[in-house]
C-alpha atoms as a PDB file:
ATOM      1  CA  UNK A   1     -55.260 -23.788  50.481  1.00  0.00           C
ATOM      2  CA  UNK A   2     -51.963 -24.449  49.093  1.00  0.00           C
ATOM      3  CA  UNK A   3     -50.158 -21.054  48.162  1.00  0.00           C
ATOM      4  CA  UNK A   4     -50.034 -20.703  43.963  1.00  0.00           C
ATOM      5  CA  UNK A   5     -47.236 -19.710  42.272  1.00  0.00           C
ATOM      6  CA  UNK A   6     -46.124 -18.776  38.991  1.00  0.00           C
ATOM      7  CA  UNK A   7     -42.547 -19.959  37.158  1.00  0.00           C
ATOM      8  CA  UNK A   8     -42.390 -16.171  36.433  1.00  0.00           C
ATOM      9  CA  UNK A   9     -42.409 -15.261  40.101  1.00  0.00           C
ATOM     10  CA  UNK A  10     -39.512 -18.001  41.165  1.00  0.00           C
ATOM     11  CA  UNK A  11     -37.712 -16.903  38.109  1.00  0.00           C
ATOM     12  CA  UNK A  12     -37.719 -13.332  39.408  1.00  0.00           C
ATOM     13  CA  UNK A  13     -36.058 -14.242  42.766  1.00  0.00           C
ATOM     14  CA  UNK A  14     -33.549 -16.248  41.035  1.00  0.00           C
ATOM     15  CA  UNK A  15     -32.478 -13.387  38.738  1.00  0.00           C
ATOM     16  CA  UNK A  16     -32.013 -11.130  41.544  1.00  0.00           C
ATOM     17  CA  UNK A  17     -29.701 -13.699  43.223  1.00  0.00           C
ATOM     18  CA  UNK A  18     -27.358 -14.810  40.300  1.00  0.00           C
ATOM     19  CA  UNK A  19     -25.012 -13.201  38.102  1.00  0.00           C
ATOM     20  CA  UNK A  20     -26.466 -12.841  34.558  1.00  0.00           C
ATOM     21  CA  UNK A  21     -24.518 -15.058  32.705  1.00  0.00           C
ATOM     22  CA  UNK A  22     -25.099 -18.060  34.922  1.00  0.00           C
ATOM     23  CA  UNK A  23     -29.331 -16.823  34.034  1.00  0.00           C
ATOM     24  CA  UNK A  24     -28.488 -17.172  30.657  1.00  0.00           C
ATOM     25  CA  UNK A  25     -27.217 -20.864  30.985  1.00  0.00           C
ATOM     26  CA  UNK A  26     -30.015 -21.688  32.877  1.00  0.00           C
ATOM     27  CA  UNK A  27     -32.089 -19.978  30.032  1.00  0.00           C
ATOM     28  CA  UNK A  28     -30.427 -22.232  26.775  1.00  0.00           C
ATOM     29  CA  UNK A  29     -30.360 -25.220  29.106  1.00  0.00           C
ATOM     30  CA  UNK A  30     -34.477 -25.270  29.715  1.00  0.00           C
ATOM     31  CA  UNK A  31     -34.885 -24.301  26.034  1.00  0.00           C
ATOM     32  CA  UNK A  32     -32.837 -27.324  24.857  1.00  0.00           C
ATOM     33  CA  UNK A  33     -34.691 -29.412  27.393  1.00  0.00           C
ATOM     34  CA  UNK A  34     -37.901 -28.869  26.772  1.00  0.00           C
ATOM     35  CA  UNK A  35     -37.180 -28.555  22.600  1.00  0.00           C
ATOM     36  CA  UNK A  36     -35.461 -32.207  22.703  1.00  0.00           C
ATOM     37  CA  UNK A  37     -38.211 -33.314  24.956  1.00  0.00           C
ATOM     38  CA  UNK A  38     -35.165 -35.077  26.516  1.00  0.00           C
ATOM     39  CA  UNK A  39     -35.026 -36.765  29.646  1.00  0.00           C
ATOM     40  CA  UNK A  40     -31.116 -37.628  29.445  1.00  0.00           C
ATOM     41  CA  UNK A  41     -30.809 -33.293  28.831  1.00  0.00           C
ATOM     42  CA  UNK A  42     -33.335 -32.846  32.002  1.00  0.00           C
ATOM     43  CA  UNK A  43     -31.293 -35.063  34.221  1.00  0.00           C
ATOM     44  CA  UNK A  44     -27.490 -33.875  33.289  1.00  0.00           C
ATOM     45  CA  UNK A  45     -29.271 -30.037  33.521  1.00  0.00           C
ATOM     46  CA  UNK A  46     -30.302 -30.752  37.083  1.00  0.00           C
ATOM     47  CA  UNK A  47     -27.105 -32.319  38.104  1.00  0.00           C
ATOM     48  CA  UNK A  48     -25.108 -29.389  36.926  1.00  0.00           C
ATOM     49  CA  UNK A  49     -27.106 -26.635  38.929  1.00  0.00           C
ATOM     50  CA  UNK A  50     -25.210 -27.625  41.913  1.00  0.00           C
ATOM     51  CA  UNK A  51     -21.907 -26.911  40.210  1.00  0.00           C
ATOM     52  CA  UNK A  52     -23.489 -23.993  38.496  1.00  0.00           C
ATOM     53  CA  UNK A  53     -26.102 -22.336  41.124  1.00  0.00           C
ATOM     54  CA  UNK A  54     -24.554 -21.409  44.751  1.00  0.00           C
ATOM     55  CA  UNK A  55     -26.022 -22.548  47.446  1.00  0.00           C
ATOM     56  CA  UNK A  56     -26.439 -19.803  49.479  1.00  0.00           C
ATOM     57  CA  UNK A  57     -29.670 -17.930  51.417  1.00  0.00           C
ATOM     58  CA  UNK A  58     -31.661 -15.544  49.533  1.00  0.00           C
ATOM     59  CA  UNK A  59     -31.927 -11.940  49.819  1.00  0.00           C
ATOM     60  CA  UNK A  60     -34.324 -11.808  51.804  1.00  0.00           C
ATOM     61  CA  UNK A  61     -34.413  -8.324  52.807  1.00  0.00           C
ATOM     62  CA  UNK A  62     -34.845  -7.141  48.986  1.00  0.00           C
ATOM     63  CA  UNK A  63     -38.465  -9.121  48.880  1.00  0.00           C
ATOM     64  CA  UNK A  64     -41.437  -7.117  49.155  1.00  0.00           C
ATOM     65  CA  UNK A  65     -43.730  -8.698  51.529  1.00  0.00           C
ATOM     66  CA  UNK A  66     -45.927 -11.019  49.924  1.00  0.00           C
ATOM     67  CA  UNK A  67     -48.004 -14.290  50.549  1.00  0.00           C
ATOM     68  CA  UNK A  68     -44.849 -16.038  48.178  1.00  0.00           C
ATOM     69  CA  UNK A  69     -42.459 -14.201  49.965  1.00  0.00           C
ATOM     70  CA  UNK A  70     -43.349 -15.037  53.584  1.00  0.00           C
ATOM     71  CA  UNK A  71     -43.732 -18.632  52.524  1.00  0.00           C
ATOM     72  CA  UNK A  72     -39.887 -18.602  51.493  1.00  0.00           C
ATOM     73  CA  UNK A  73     -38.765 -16.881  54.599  1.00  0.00           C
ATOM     74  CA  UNK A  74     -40.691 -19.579  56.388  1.00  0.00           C
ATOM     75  CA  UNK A  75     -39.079 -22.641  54.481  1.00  0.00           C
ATOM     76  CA  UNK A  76     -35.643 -20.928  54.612  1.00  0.00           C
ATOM     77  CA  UNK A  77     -35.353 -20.794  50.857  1.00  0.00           C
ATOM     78  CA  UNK A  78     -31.921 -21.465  48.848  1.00  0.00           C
ATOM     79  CA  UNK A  79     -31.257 -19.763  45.639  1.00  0.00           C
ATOM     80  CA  UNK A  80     -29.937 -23.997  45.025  1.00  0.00           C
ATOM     81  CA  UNK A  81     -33.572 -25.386  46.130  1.00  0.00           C
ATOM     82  CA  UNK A  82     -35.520 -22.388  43.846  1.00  0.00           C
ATOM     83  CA  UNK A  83     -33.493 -23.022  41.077  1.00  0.00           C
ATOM     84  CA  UNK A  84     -34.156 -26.813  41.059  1.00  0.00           C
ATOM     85  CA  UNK A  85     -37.731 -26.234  41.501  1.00  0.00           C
ATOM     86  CA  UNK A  86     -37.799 -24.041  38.838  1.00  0.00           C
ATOM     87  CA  UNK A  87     -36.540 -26.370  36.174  1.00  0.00           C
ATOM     88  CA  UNK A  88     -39.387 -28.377  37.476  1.00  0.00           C
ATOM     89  CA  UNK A  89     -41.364 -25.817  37.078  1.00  0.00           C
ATOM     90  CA  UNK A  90     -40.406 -24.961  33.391  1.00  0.00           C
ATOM     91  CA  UNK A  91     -40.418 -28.500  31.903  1.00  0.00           C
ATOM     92  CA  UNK A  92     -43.910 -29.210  33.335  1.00  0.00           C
ATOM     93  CA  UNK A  93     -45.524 -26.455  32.183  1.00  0.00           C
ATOM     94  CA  UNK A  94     -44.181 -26.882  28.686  1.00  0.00           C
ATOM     95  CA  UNK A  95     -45.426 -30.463  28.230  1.00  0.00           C
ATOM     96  CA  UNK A  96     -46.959 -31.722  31.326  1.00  0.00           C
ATOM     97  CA  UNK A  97     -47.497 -35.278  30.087  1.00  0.00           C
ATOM     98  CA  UNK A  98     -43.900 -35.516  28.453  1.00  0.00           C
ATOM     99  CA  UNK A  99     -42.180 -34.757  31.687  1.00  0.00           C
ATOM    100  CA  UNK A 100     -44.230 -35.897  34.241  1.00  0.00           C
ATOM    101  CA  UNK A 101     -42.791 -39.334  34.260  1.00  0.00           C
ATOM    102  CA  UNK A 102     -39.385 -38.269  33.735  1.00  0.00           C
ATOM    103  CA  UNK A 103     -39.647 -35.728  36.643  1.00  0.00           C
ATOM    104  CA  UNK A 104     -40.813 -38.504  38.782  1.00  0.00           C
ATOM    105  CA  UNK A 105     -37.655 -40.729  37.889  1.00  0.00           C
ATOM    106  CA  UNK A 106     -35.089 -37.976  38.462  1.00  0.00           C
ATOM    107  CA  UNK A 107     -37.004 -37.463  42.275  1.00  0.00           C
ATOM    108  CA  UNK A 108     -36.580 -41.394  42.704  1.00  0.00           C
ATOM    109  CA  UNK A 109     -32.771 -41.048  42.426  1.00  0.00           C
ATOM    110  CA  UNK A 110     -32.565 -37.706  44.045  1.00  0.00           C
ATOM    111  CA  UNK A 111     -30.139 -37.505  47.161  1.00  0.00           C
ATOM    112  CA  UNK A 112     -31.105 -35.747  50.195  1.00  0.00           C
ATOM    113  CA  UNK A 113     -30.293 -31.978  49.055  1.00  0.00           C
ATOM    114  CA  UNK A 114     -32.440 -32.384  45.513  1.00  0.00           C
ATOM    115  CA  UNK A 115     -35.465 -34.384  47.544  1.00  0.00           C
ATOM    116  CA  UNK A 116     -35.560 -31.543  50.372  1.00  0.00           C
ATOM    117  CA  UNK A 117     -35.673 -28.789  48.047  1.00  0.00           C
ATOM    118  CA  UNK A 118     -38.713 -30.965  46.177  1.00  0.00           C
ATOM    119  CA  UNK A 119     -40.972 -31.717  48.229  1.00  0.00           C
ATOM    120  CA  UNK A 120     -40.231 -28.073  50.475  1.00  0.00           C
ATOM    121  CA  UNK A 121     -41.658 -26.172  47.398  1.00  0.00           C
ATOM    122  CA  UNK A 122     -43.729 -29.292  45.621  1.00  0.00           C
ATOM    123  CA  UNK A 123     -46.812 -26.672  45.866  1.00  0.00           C
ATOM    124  CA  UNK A 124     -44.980 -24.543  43.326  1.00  0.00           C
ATOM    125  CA  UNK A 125     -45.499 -27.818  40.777  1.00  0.00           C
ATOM    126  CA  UNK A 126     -48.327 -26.867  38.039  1.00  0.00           C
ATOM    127  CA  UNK A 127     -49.570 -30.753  38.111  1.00  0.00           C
ATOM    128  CA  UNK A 128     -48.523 -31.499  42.381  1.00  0.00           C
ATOM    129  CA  UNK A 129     -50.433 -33.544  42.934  1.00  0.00           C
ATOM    130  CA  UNK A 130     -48.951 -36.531  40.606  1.00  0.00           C
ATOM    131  CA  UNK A 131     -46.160 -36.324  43.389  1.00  0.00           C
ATOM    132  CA  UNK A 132     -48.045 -36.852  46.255  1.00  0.00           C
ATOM    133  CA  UNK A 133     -47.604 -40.396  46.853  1.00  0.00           C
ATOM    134  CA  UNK A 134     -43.442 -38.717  47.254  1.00  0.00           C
ATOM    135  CA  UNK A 135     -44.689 -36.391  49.986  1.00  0.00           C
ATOM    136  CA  UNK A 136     -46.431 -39.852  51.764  1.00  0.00           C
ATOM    137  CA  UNK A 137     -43.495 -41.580  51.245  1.00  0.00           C
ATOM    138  CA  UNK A 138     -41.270 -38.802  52.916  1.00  0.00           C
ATOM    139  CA  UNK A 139     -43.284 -39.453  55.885  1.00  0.00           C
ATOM    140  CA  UNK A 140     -41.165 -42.922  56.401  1.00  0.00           C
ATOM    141  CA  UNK A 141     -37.990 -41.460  57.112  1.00  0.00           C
ATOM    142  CA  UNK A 142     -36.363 -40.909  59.968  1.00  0.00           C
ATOM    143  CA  UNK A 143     -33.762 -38.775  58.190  1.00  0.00           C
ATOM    144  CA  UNK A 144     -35.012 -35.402  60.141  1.00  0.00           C
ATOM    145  CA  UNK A 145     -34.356 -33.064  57.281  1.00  0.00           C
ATOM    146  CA  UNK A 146     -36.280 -35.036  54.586  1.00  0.00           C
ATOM    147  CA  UNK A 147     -39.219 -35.179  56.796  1.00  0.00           C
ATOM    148  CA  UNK A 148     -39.178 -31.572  57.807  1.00  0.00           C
ATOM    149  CA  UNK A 149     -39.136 -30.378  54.647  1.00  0.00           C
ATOM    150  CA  UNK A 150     -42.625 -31.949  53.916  1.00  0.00           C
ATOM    151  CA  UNK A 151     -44.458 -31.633  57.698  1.00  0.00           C
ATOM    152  CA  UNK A 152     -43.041 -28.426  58.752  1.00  0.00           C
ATOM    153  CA  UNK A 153     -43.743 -24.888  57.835  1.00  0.00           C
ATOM    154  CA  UNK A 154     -45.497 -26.359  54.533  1.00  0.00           C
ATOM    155  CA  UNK A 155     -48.990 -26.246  53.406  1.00  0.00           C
ATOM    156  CA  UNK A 156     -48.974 -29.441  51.123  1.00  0.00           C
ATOM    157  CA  UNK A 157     -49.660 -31.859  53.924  1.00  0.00           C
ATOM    158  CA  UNK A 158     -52.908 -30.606  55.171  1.00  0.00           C
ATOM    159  CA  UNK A 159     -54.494 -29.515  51.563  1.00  0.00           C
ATOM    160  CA  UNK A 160     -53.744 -32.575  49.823  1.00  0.00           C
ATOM    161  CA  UNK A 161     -53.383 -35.268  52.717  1.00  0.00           C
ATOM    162  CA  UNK A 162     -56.255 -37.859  54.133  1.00  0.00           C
ATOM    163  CA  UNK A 163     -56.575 -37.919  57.140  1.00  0.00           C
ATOM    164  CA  UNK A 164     -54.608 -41.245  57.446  1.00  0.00           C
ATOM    165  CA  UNK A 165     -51.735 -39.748  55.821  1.00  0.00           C
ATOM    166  CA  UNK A 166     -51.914 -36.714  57.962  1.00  0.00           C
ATOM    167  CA  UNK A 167     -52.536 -38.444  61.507  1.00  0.00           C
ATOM    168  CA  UNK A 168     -49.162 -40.520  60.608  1.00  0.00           C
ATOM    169  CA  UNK A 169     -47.505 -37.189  60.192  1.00  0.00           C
ATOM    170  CA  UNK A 170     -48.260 -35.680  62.888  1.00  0.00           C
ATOM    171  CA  UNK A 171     -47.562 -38.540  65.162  1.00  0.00           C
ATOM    172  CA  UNK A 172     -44.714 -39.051  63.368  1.00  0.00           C
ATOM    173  CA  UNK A 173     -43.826 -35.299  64.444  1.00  0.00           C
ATOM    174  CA  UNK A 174     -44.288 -35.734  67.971  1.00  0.00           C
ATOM    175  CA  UNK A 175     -42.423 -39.106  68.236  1.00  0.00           C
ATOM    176  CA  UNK A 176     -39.150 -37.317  66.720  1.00  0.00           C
ATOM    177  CA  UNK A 177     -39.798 -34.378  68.477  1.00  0.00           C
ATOM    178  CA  UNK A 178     -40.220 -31.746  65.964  1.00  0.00           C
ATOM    179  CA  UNK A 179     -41.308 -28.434  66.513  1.00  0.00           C
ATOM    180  CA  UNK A 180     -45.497 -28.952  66.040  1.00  0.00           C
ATOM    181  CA  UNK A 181     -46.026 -26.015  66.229  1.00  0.00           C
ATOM    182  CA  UNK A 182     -44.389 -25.191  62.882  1.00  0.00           C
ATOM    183  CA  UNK A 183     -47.367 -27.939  61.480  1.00  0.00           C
ATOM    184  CA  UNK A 184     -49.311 -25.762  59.376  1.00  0.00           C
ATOM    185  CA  UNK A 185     -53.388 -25.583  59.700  1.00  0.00           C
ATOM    186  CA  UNK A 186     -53.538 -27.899  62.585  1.00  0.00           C
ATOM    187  CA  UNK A 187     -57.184 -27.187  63.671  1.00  0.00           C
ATOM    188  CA  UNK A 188     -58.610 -27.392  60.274  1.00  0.00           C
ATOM    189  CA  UNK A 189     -57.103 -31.216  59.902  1.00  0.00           C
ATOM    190  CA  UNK A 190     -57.977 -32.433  63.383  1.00  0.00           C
ATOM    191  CA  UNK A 191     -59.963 -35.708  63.552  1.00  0.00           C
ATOM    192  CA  UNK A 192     -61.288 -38.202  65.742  1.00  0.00           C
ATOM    193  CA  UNK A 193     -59.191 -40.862  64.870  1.00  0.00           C
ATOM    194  CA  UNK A 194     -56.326 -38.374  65.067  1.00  0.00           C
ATOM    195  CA  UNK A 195     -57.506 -37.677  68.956  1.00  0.00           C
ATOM    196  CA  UNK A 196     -57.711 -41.480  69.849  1.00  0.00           C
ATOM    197  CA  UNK A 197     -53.916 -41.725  68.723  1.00  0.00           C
ATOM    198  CA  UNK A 198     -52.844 -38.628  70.520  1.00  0.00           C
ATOM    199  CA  UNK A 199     -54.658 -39.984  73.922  1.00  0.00           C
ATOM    200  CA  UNK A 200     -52.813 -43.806  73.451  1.00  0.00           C
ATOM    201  CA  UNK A 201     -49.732 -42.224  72.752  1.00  0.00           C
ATOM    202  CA  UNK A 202     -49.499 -39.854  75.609  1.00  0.00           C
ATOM    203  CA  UNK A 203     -50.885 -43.136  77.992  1.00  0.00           C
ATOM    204  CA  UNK A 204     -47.230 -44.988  76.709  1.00  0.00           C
ATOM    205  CA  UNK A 205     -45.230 -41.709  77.472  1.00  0.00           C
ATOM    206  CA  UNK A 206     -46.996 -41.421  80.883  1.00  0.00           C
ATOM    207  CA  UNK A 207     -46.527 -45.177  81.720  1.00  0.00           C
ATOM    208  CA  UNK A 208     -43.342 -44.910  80.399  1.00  0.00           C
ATOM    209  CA  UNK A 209     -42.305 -41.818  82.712  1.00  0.00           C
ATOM    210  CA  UNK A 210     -41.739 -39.651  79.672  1.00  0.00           C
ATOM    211  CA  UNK A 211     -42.684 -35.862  78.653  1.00  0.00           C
ATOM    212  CA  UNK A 212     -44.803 -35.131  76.277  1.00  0.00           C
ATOM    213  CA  UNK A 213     -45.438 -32.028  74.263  1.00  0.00           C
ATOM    214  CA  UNK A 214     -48.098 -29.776  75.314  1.00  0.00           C
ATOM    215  CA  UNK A 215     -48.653 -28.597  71.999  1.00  0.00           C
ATOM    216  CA  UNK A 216     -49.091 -32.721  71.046  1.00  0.00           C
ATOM    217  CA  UNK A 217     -52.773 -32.094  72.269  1.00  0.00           C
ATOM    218  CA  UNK A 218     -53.990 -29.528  70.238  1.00  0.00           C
ATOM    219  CA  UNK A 219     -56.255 -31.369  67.931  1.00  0.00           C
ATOM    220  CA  UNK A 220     -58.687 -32.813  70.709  1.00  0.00           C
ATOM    221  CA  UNK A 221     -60.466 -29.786  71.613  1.00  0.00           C
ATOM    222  CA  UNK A 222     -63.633 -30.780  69.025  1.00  0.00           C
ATOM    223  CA  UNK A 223     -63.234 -34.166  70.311  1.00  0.00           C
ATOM    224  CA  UNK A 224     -63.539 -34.315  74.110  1.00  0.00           C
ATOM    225  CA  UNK A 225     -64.962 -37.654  75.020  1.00  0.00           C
ATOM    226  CA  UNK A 226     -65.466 -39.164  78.825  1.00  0.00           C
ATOM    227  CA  UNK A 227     -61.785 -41.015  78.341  1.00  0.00           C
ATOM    228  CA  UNK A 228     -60.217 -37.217  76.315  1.00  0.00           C
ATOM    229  CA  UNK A 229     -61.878 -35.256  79.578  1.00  0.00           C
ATOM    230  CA  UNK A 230     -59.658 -37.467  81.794  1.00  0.00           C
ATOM    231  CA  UNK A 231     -56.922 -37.107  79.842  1.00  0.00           C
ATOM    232  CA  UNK A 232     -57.343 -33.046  80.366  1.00  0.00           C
ATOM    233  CA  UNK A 233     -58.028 -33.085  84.133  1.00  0.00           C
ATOM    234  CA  UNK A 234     -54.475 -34.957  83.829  1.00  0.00           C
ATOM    235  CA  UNK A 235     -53.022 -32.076  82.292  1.00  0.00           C
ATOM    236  CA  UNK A 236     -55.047 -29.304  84.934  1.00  0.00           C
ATOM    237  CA  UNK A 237     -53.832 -30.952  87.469  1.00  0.00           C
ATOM    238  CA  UNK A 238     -50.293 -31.232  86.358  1.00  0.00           C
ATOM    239  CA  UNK A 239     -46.938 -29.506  87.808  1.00  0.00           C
ATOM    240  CA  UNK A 240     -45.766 -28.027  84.468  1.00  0.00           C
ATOM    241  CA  UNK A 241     -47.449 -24.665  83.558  1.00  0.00           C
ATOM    242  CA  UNK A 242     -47.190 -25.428  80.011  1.00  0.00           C
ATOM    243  CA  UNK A 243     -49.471 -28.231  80.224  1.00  0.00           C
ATOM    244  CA  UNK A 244     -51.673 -26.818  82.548  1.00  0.00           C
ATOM    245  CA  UNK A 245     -52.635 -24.227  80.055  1.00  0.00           C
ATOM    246  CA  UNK A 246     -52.623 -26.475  77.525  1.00  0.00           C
ATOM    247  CA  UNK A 247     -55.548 -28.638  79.158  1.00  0.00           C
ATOM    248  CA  UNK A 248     -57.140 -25.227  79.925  1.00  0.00           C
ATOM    249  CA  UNK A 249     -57.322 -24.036  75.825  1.00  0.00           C
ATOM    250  CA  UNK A 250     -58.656 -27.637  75.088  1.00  0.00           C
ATOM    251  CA  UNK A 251     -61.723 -27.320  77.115  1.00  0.00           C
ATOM    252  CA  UNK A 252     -62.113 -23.901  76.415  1.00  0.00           C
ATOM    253  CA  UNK A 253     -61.683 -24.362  72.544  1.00  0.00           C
ATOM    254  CA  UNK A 254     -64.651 -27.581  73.023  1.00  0.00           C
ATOM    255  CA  UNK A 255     -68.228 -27.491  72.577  1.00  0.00           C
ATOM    256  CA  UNK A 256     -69.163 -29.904  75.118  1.00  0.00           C
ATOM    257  CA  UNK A 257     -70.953 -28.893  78.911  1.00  0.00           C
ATOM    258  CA  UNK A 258     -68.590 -31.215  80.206  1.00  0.00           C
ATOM    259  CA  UNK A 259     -65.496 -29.914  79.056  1.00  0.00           C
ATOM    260  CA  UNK A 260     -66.765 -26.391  80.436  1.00  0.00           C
ATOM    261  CA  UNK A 261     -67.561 -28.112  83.662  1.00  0.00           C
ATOM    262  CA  UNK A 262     -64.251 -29.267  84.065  1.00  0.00           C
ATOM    263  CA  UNK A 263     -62.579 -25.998  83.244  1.00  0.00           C
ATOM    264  CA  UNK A 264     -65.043 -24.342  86.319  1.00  0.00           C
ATOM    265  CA  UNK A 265     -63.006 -26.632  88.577  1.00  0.00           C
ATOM    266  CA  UNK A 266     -59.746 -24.443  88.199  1.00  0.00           C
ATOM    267  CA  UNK A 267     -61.272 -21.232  87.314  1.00  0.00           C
ATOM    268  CA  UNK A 268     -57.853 -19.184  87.984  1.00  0.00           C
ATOM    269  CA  UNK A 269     -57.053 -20.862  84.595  1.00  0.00           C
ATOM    270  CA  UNK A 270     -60.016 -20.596  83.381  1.00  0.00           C
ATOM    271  CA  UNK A 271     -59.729 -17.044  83.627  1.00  0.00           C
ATOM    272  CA  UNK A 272     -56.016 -16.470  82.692  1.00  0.00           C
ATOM    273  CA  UNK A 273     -57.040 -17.820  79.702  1.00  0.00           C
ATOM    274  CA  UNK A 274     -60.241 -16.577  78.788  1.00  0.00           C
ATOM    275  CA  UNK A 275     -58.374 -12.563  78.356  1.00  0.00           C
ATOM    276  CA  UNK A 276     -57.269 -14.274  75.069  1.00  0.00           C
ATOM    277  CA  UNK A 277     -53.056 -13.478  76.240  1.00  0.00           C
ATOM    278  CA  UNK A 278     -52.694 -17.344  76.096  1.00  0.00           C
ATOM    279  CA  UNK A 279     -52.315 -19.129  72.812  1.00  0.00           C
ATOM    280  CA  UNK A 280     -50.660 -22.321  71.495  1.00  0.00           C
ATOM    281  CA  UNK A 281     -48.100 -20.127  70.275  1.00  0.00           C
ATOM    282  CA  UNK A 282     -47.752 -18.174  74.135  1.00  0.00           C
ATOM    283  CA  UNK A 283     -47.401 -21.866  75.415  1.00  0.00           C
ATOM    284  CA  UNK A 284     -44.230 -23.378  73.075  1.00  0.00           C
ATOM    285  CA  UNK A 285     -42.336 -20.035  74.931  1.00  0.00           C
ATOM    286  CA  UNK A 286     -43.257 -21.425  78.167  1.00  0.00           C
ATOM    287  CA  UNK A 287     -41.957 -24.744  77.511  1.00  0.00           C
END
């Protein structure tokens, strides 16, 4: 479930991190905005927060812990980024049909600072969902910020996404070497067509002599065909811890007689494992 949040919230965390009279700008800039109904206002408004806003880290340590507050320690939140999304925030909420279009133009012309801060905090939107096809289209990139911003540490992807959208992702992940395990709600969103691509893609990195991940596999566990079960004795019987234990949480995560069978075979894994100490998470420090 994407995280909900309230223009009244965002505006709180941007009036503890700017000086007052640079609030009240802000302030008689949204008023004549959303008065004038005016697109030209909306785009000169949001062009002059970066002359206007600094674009420095938030103060963290004054937030109370909170479900909104975790989420912007995750993303790394700028009092820049929050105060562009709050504009956002503010025009859609006073006339969401008005400046739904218009919001979407200003995003098509946005450069890479404006788009990052989008689509990091496009949850926050009261109508996000009209900008989903700019989260797909993120996906394209291979400019590694931009596509961060929308696969990692966010919950967008994996509420809203099919599962077309989200397999591309998280390939997409893997192949520029991201940190997966900063992919939110990864076991909820695995697939079977999602498994079939992990298992052809790690067949070109082996033929190919090349690593790969050992968190890349953890959406097959639900999915452990005769071809998947190879692919997990593969791992068992590897050199490198890290996918050893890897192979070992797959079949222990599966449903499948087979996949418990297999695990038997190595059963000092089987019981490392099985005490619960080893976790996706324990295995990205072993890598």
């Amino acid at each position: 479930m994407v995280l909900t949040v309230s223009s009244k919230e965002v505006e709180n965390v941007i009036r503890g991190n700017i000086a007052d009279e640079t609030f009240q700008w802000l302030t008689a800039q949204l008023e004549k905005v959303i008065f004038e109904k005016s697109g030209k206002d909306l785009f000169m408004t949001y062009s002059l927060l970066s002359s206007k806003i600094p674009d420095n880290d938030l103060l963290i340590l004054t937030l109370q812990e909170s479900p909104f507050n975790s989420f912007l320690i995750r993303q790394h939140a700028r009092i820049l980024e929050l105060a562009r999304i709050y504009l956002l925030m503010r025009v859609l909420e006073a006339d969401e049909n008005t400046f739904t279009p218009k919001v979407a133009t200003l995003i098509q012309v946005a450069d890479k600072g404006e788009l990052v801060a989008f689509l990091k905090f496009l949850a926050f939107l009261p109508n996000h969902k009209a900008f989903t096809h700019v989260a797909v289209e993120a996906l394209r990139t291979n400019i590694a910020d931009v596509f961060d911003a929308i696969s990692l540490n966010n919950p967008y992807p994996a509420a809203y996404f099919n599962d077309q959208q989200w397999n591309q992702m998280y390939l997409k992940a893997a192949f520029m070497q991201r940190d997966l395990s900063m992919i939110m709600d990864v076991d909820s969103r695995s697939n079977k067509e999602l498994t079939r691509i992990i298992s052809d893609y790690a067949h070109e990195r082996w033929a190919a002599s090349r690593d790969i991940d050992p968190l890349f596999w953890r959406p097959v566990s639900g999915f452990l065909d005769e071809d998947l079960l190879k692919d997990m004795e593969r791992l068992l019987q590897s050199d490198v811890r890290a996918e050893q234990l890897a192979g070992a949480l797959c079949c222990l995560n599966a449903v499948t007689p087979e996949a418990s069978a297999l695990l038997d075979k190595y059963p000092y894994l089987k019981e490392e494992i099985s005490t619960g100490d080893i976790s996706w998470e324990s295995i990205k420090q072993i890598k």
